[in-house]
Protein backbone atom coordinates (compact mmCIF):
# COMPACT_ATOMS: atom_id res chain seq x y z
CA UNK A 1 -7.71 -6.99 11.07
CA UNK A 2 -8.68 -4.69 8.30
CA UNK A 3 -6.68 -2.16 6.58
CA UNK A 4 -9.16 0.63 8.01
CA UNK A 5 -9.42 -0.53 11.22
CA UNK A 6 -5.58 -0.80 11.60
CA UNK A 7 -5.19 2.67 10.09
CA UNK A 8 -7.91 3.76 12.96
CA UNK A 9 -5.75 2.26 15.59
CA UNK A 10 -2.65 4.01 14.40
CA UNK A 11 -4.22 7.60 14.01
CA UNK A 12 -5.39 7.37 17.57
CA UNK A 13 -1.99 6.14 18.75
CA UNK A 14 -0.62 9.60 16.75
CA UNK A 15 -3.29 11.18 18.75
CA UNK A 16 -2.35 10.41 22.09
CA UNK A 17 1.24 11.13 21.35
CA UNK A 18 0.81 14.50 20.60
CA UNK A 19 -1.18 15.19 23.56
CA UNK A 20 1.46 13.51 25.75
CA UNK A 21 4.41 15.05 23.81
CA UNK A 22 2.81 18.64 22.12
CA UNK A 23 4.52 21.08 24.33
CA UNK A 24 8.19 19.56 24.22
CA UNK A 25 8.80 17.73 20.89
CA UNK A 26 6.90 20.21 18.26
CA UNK A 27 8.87 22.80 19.77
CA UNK A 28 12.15 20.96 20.40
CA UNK A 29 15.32 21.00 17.77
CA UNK A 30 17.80 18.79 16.60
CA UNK A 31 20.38 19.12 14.99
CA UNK A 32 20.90 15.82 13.23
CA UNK A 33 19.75 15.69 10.12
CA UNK A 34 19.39 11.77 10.07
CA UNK A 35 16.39 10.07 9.82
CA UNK A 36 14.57 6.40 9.49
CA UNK A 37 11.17 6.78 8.48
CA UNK A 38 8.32 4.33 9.46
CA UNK A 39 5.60 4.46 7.36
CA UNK A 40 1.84 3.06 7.32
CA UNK A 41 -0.41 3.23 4.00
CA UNK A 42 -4.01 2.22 3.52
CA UNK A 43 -5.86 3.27 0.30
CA UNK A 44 -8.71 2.33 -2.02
CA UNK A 45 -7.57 1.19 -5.23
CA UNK A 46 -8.72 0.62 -8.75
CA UNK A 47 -6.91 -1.71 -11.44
CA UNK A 48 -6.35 -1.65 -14.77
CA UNK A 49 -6.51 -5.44 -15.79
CA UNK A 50 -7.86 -6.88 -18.64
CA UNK A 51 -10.33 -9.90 -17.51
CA UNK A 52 -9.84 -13.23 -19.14
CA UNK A 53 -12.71 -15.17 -17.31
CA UNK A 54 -16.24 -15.40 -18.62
CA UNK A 55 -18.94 -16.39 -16.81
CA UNK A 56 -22.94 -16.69 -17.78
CA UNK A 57 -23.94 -14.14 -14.43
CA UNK A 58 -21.50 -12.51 -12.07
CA UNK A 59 -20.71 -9.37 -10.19
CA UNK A 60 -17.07 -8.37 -11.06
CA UNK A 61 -15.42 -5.52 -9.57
CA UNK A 62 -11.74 -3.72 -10.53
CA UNK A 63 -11.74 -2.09 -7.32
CA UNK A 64 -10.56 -2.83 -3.31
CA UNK A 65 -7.97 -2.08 -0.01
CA UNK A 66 -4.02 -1.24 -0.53
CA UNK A 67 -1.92 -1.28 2.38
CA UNK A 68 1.81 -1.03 2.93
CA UNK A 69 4.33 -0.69 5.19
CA UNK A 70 7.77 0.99 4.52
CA UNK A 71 11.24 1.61 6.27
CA UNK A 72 13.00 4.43 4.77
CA UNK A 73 16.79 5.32 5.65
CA UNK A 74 17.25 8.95 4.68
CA UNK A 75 21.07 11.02 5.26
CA UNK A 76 21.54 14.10 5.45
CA UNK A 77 20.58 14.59 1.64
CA UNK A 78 17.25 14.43 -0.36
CA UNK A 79 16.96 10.44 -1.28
CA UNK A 80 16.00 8.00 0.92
CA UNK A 81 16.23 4.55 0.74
CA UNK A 82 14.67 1.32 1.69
CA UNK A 83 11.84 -1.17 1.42
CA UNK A 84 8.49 -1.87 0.90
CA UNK A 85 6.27 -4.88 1.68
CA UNK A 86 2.17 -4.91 1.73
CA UNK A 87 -1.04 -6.05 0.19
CA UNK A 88 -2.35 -5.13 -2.90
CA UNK A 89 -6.16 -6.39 -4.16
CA UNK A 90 -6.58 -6.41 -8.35
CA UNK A 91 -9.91 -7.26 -8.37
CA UNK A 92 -12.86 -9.75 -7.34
CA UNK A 93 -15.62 -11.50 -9.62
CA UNK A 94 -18.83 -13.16 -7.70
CA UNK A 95 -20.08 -15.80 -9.97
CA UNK A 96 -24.00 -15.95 -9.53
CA UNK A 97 -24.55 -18.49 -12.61
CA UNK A 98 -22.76 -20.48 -14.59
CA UNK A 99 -22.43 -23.76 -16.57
CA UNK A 100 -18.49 -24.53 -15.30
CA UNK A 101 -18.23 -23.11 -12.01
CA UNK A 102 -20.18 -23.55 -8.96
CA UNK A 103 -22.87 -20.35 -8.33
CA UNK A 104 -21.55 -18.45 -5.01
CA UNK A 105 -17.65 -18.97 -6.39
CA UNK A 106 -15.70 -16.18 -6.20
CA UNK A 107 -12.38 -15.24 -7.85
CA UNK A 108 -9.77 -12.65 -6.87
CA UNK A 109 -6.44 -11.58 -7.65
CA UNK A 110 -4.36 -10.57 -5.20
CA UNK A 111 -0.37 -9.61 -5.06
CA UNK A 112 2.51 -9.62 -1.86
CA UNK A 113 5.16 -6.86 -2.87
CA UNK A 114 8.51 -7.04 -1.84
CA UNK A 115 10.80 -3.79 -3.13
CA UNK A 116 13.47 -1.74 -2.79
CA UNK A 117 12.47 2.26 -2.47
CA UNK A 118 13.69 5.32 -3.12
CA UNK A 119 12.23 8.69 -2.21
CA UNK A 120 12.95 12.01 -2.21
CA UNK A 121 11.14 14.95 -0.65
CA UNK A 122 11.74 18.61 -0.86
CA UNK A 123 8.87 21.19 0.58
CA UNK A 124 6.77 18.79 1.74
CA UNK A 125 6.03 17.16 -1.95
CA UNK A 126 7.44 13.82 -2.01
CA UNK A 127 8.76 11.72 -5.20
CA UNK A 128 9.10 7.80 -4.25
CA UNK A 129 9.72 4.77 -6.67
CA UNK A 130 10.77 1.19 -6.54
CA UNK A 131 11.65 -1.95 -8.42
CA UNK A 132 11.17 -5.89 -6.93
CA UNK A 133 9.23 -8.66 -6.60
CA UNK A 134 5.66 -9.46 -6.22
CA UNK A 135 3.67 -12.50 -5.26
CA UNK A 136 0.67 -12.87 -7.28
CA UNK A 137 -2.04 -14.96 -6.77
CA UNK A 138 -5.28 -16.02 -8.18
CA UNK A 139 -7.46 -17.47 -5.81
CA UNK A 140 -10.78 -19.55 -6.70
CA UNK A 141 -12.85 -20.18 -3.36
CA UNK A 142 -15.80 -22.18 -4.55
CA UNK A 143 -18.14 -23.77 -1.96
CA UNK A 144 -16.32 -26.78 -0.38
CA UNK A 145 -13.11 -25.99 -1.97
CA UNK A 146 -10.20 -23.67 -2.81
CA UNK A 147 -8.10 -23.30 -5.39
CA UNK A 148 -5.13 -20.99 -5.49
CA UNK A 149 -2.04 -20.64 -8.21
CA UNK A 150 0.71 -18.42 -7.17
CA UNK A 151 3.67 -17.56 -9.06
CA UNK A 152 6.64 -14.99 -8.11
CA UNK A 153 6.95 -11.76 -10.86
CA UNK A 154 8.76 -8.65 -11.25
CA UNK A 155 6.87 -5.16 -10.60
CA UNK A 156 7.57 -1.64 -10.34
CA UNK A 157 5.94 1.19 -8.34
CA UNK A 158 5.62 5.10 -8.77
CA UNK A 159 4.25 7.62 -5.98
CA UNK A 160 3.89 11.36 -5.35
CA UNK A 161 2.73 12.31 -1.49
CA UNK A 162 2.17 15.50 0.28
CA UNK A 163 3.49 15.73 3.89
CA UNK A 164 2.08 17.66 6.85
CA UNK A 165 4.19 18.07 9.85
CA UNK A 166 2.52 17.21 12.90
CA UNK A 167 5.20 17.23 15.22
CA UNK A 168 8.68 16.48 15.45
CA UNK A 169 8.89 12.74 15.33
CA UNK A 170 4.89 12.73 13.47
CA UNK A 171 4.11 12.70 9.71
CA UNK A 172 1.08 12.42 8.29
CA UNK A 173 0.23 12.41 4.07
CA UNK A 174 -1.78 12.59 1.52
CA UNK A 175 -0.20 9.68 -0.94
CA UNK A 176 -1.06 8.25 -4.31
CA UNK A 177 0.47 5.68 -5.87
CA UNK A 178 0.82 2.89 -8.78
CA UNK A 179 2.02 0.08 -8.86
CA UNK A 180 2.35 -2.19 -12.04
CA UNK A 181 3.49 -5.98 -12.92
CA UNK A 182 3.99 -5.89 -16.88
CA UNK A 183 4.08 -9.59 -16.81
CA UNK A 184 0.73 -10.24 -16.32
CA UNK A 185 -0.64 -6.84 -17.76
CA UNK A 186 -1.76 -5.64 -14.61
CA UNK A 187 -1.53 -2.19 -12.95
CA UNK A 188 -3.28 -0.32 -10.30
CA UNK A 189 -3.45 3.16 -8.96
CA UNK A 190 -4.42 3.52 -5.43
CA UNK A 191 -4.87 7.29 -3.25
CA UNK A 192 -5.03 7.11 0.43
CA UNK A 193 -3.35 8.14 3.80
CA UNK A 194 -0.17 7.37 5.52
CA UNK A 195 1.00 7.87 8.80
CA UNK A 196 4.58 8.61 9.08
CA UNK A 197 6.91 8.18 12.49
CA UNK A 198 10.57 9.61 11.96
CA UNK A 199 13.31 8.84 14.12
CA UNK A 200 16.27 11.67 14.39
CA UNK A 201 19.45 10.02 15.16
């Protein structure tokens, strides 16, 4: 399923809740200032990546889908923590001629993140960053065949989000973020949405 069409699924899910739950829980209070957040990002990215492959003819694009999913743990203080795991696409090249490599190839890189996260939010402007692994892959799917390298590397990411309040348990935000693995000199920024559940214990 696609990063859109889960993202459709779970706005319409927020939907429904607040017409089930508008009168009681947007105007209910508690007093506990705990929280574990449950968040869901999708986003349209562009890379910065410097490309190493040369072909004769091809169509070769810096751009594609980001989505994550992240638990936050936040006290009753400003930084949360947690982690962060997802899918993050570099970029794509569609080979249309070449001497080496079969026409209709096509090559992507791709990346798995797996980090640790920190946030902290304070009017509804939120600060998040992390540190971890990533799983980054090159993938060459050429007809008949494909060929894949993987490797595990170390990565960062950096984020600034702005929160609306949709109810008491519902979050929904405006988020950008980067992520980067200085290994392989690749980076990418990526804006999108996230929907945000919060539960108050």
């Amino acid at each position: 399923m696609s990063a859109l069409k889960t993202l459709s699924i779970v706005l319409l899910l927020v939907a429904l809740q607040l017409g089930l739950n508008f009168n009681t829980c947007a105007l209910c209070a508690d007093t506990s200032n705990y929280r574990l957040h449950v968040q869901a990002y999708a986003g349209r990215s562009e890379s910065i990546i410097q490309r190493t492959t040369s072909v004769d003819k091809a169509e070769y694009s810096r751009s594609g889908l980001v989505w994550s999913l992240r638990v936050i743990a936040q006290p009753d203080h400003l930084l949360g923590l947690g982690f962060e795991s997802g899918h993050l696409h570099f970029s794509t090249l569609n080979v249309k001629k070449d001497a080496t490599l079969p026409e209709g190839s096509t090559m992507s890189l791709t990346a798995i993140p797996i980090l640790g996260i920190f946030t902290m939010e304070k009017y509804g402007l939120e600060l998040s960053g992390g540190v971890g692994t990533f799983y980054y892959r090159a993938e060459l799917d050429s007809p008949g065949s494909i060929t894949t390298s993987a490797d595990w590397e170390i990565g960062w990411t950096a984020g600034l989000a702005y929160r609306f309040n949709l109810a008491h348990t519902w979050v929904v935000a405006v988020d950008s973020r980067y992520y980067t693995i200085p290994e392989r000199s690749v980076s990418t920024l990526s804006a999108g949405l996230r929907v945000e559940y919060q539960w108050w214990y």
